[in-house]
N, C-alpha and C. Protein backbone atom coordinates (compact mmCIF):
# COMPACT_ATOMS: atom_id res chain seq x y z
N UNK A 1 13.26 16.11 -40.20
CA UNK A 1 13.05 15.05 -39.23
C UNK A 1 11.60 15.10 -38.75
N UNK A 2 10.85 13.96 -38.72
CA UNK A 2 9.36 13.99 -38.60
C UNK A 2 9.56 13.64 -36.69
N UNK A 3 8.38 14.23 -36.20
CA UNK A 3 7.79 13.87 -34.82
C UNK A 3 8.13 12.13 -34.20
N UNK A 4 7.64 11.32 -35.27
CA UNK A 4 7.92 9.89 -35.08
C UNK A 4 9.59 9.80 -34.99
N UNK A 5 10.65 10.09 -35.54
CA UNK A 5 11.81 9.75 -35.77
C UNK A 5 12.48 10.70 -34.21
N UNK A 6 12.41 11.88 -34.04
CA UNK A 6 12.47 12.68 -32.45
C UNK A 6 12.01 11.56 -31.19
N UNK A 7 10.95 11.20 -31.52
CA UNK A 7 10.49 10.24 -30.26
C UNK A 7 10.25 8.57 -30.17
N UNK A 8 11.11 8.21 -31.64
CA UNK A 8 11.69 6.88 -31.76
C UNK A 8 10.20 6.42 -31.50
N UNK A 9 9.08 6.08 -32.11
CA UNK A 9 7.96 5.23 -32.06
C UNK A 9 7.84 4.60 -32.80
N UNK A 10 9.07 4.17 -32.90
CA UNK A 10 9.18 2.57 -34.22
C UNK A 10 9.60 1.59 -33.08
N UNK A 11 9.82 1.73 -32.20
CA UNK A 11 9.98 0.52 -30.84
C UNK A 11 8.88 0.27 -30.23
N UNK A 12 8.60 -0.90 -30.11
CA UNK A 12 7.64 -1.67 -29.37
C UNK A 12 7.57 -1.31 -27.77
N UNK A 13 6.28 -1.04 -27.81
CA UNK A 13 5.82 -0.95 -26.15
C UNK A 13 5.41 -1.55 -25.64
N UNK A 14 5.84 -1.43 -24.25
CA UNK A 14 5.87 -3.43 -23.33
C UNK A 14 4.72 -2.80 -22.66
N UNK A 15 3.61 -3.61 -22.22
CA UNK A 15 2.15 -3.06 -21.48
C UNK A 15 2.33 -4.50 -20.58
N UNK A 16 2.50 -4.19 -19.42
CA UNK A 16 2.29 -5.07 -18.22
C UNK A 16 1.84 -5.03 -16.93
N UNK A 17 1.41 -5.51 -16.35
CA UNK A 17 0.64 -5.55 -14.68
C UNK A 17 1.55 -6.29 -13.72
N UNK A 18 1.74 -5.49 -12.81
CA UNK A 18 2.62 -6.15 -12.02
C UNK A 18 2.09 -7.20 -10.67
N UNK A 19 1.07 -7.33 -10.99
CA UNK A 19 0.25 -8.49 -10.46
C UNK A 19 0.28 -9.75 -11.17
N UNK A 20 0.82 -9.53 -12.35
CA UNK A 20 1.19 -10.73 -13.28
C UNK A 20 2.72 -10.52 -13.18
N UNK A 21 3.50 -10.18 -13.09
CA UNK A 21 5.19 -10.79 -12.94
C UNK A 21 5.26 -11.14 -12.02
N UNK A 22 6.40 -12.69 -12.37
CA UNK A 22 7.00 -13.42 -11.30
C UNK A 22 8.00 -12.81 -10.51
N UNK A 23 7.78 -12.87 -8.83
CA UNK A 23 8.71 -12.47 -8.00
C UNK A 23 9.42 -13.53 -8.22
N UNK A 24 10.89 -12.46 -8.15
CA UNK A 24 12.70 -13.33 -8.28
C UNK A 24 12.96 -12.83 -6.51
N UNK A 25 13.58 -14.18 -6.01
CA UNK A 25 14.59 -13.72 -4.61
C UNK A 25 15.64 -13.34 -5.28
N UNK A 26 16.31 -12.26 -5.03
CA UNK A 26 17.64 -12.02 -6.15
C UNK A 26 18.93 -12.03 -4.99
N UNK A 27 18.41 -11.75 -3.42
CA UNK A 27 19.24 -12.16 -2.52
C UNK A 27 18.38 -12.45 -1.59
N UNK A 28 18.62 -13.18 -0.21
CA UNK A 28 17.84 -13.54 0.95
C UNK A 28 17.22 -12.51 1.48
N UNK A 29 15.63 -12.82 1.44
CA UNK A 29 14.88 -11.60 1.88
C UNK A 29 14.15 -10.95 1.01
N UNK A 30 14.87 -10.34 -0.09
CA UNK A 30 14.82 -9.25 -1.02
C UNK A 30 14.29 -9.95 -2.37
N UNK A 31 12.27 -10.04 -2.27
CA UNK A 31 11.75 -10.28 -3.27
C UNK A 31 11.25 -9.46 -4.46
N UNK A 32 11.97 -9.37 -5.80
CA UNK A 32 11.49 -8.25 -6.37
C UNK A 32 10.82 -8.62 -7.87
N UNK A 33 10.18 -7.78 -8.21
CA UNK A 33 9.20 -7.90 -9.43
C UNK A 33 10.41 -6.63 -10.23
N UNK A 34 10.66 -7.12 -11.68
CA UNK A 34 11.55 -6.51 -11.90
C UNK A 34 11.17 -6.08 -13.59
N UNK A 35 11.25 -4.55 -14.40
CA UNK A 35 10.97 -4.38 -15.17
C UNK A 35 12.49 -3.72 -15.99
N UNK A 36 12.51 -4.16 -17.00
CA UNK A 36 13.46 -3.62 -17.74
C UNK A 36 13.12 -3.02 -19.09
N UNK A 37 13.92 -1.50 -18.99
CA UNK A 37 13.57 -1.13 -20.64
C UNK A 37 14.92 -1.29 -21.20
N UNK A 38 15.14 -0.24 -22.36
CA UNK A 38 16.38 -0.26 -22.94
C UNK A 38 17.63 -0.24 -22.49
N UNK A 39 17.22 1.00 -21.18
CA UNK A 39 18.26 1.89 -20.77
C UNK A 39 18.04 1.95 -19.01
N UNK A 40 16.95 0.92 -18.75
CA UNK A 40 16.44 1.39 -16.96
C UNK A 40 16.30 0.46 -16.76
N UNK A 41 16.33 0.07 -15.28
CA UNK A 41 15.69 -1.35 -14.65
C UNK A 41 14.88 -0.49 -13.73
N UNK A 42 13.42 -1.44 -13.40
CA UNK A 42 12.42 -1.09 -12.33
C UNK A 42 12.52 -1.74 -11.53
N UNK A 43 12.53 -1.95 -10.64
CA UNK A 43 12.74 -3.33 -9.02
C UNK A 43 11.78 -2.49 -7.81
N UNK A 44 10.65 -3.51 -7.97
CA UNK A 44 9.77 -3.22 -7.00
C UNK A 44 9.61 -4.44 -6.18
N UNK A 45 10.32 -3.92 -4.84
CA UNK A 45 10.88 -4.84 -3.79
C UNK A 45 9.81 -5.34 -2.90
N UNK A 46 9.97 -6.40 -2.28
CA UNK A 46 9.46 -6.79 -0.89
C UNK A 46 10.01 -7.46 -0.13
N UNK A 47 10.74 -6.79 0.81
CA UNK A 47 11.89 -6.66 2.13
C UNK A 47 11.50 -7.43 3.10
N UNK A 48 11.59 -8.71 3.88
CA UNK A 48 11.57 -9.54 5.32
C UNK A 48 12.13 -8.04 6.15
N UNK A 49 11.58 -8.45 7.09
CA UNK A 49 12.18 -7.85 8.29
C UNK A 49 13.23 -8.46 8.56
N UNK A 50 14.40 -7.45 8.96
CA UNK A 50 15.75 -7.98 9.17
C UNK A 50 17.40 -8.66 7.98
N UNK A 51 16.04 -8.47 6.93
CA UNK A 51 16.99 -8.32 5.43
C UNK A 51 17.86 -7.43 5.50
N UNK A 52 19.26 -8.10 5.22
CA UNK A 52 20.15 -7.24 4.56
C UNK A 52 21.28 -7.37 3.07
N UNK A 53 21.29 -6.14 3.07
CA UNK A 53 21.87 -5.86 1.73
C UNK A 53 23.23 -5.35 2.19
N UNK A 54 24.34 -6.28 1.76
CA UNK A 54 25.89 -6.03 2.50
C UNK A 54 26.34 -4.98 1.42
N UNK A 55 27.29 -4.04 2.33
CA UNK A 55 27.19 -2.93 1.35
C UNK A 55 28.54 -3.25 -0.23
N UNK A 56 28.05 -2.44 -1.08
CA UNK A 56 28.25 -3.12 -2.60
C UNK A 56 27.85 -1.70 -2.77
N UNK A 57 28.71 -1.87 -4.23
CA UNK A 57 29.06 -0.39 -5.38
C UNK A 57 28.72 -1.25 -6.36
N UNK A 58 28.52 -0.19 -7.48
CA UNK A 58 28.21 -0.87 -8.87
C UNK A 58 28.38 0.37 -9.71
N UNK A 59 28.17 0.46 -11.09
CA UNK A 59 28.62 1.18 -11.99
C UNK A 59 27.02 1.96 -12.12
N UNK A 60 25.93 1.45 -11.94
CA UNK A 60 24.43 1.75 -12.74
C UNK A 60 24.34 3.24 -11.47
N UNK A 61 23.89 4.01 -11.63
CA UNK A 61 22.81 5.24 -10.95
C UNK A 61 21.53 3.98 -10.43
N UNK A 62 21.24 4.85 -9.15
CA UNK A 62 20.04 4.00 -8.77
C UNK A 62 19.03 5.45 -7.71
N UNK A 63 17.77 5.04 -8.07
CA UNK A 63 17.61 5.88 -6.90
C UNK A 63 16.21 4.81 -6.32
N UNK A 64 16.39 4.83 -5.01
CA UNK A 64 15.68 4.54 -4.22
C UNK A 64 14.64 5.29 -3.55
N UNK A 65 13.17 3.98 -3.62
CA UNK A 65 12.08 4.95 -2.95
C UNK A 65 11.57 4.20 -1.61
N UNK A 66 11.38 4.88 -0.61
CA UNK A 66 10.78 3.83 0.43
C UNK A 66 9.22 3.98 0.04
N UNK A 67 8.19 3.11 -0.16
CA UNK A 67 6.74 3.00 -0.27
C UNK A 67 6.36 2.83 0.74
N UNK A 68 6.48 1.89 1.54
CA UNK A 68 6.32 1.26 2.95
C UNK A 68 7.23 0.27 4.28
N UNK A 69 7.23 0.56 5.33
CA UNK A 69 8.29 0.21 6.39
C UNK A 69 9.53 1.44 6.43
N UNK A 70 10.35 1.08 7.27
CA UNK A 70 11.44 1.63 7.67
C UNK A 70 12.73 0.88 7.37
N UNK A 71 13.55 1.15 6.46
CA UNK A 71 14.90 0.83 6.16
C UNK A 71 16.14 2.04 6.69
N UNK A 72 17.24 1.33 7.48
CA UNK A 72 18.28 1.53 7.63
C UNK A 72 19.20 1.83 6.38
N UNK A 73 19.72 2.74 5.60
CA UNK A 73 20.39 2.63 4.58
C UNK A 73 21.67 3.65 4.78
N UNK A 74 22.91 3.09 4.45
CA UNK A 74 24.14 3.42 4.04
C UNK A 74 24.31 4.14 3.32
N UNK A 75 24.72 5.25 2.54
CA UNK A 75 25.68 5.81 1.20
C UNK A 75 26.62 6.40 1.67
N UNK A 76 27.91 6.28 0.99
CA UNK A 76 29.39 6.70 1.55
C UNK A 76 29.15 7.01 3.17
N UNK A 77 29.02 5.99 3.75
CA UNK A 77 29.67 6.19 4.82
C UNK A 77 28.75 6.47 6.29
N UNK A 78 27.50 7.39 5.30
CA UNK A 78 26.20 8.40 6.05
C UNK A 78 24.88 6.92 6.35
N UNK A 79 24.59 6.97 7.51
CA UNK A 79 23.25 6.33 7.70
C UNK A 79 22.27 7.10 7.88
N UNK A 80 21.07 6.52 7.80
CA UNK A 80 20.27 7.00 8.37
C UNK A 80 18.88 6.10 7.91
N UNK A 81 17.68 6.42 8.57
CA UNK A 81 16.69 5.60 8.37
C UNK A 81 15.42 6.18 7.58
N UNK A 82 15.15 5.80 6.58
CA UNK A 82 14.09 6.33 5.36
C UNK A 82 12.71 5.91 6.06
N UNK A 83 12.05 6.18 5.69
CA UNK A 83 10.46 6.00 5.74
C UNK A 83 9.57 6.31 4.41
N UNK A 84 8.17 5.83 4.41
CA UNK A 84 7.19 5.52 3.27
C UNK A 84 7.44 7.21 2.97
N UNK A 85 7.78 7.58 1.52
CA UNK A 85 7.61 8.91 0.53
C UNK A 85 9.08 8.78 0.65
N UNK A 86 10.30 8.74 1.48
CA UNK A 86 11.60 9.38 1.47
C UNK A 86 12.14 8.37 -0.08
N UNK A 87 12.96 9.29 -0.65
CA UNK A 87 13.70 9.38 -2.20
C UNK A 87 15.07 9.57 -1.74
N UNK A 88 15.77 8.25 -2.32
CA UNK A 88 17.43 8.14 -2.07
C UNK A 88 18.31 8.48 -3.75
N UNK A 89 19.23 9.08 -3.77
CA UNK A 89 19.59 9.19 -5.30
C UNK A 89 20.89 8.60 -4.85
N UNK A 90 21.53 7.54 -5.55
CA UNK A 90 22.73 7.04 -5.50
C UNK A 90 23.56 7.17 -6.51
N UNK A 91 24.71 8.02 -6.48
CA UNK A 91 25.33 8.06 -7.53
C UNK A 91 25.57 6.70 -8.14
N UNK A 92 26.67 6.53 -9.18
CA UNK A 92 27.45 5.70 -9.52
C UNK A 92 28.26 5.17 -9.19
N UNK A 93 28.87 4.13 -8.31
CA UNK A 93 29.96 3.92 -7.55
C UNK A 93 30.05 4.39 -6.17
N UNK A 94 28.92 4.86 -5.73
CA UNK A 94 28.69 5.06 -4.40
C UNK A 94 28.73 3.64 -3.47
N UNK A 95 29.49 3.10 -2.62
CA UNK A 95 29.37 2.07 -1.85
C UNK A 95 27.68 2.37 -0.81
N UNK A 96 27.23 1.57 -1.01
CA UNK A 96 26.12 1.83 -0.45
C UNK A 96 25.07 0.21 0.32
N UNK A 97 24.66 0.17 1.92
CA UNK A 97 24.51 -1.13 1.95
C UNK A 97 22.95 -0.55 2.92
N UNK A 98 22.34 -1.80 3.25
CA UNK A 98 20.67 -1.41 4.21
C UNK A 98 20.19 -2.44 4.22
N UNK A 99 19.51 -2.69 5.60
CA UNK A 99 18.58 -3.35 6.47
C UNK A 99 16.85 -2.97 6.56
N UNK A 100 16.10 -3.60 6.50
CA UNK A 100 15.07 -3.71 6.80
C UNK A 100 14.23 -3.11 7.99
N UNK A 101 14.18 -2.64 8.83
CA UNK A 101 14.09 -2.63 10.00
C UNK A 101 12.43 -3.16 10.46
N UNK A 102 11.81 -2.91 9.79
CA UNK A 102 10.24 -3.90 9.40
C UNK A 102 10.21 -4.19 8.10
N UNK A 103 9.03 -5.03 7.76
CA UNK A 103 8.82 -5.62 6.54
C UNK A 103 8.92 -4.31 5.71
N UNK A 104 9.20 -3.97 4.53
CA UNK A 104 9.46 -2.98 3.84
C UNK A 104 8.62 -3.29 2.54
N UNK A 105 8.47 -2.49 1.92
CA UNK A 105 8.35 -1.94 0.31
C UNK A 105 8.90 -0.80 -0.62
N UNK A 106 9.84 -1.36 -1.42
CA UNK A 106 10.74 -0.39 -2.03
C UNK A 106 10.73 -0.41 -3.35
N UNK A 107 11.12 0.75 -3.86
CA UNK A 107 11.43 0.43 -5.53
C UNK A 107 12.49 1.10 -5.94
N UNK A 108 13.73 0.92 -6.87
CA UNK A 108 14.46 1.45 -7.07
C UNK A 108 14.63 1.36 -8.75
N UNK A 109 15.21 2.43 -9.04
CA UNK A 109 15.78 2.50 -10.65
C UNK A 109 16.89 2.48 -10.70
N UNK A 110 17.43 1.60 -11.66
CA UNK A 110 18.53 1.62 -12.57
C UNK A 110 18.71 1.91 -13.24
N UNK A 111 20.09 3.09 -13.58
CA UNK A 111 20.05 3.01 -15.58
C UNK A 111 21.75 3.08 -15.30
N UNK A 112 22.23 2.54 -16.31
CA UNK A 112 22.01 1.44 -17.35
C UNK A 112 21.09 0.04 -16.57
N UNK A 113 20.76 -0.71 -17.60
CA UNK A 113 20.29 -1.88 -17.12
C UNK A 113 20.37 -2.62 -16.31
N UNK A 114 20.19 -3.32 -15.16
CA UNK A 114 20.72 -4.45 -14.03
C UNK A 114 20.58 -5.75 -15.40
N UNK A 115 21.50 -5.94 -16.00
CA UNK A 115 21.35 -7.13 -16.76
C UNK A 115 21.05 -8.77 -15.72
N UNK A 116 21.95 -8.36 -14.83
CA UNK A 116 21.91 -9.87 -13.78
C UNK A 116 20.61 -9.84 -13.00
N UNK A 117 20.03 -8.90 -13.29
CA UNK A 117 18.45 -9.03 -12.69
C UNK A 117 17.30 -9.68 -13.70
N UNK A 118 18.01 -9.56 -15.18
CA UNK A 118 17.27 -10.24 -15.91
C UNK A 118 16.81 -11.75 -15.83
């Protein structure tokens, strides 16, 4: 087995600026620039103050980053309020919901894919 066939470099690599993708509202509030690979979604958010996200489960792993502002966020049950550097890991099927509490900046990963974000 050669080096190339171990690290699959027969697939095309996507090179993009995210100053060039179109922001999607994908719910009220919640504007995101959104990257997808095979196996991950990227969603780099920009939160209204007072946005919310009603709480919802899903099958994908996600983990959440706060960049900037203060969000209120849910997982099973636990609140509490993140700030710019704090790292959320959400299982799979974790019910999980959050508010804005100022204008925010977030990014979260998916894997498997958010296809409906496509």
């Amino acid at each position: 087995m050669t080096l190339r066939n171990i690290f699959n470099l027969n697939q095309k690599i996507k090179n993009m600026n995210l100053s060039e993708l179109p922001s999607k509202e994908i719910m009220p509030g919640y504007h995101g620039k959104l990257v997808h690979g095979d196996t991950m979604s990227w969603a780099f958010w920009t939160v209204d103050k007072g946005a919310e996200v009603p709480e919802h489960h899903h099958p994908h792993e996600q983990i959440m980053h706060v960049v900037e502002g203060e969000f209120e966020f849910t997982v099973d049950g636990e609140t509490a309020i993140y700030k710019p550097g704090d790292v959320v890991v959400i299982p799979s099927n974790s019910p999980h919901g959050g508010k804005a509490l100022t204008p925010c900046k977030l990014m979260d990963i998916f894997s498997p894919v958010r296809e409906e974000y496509k």
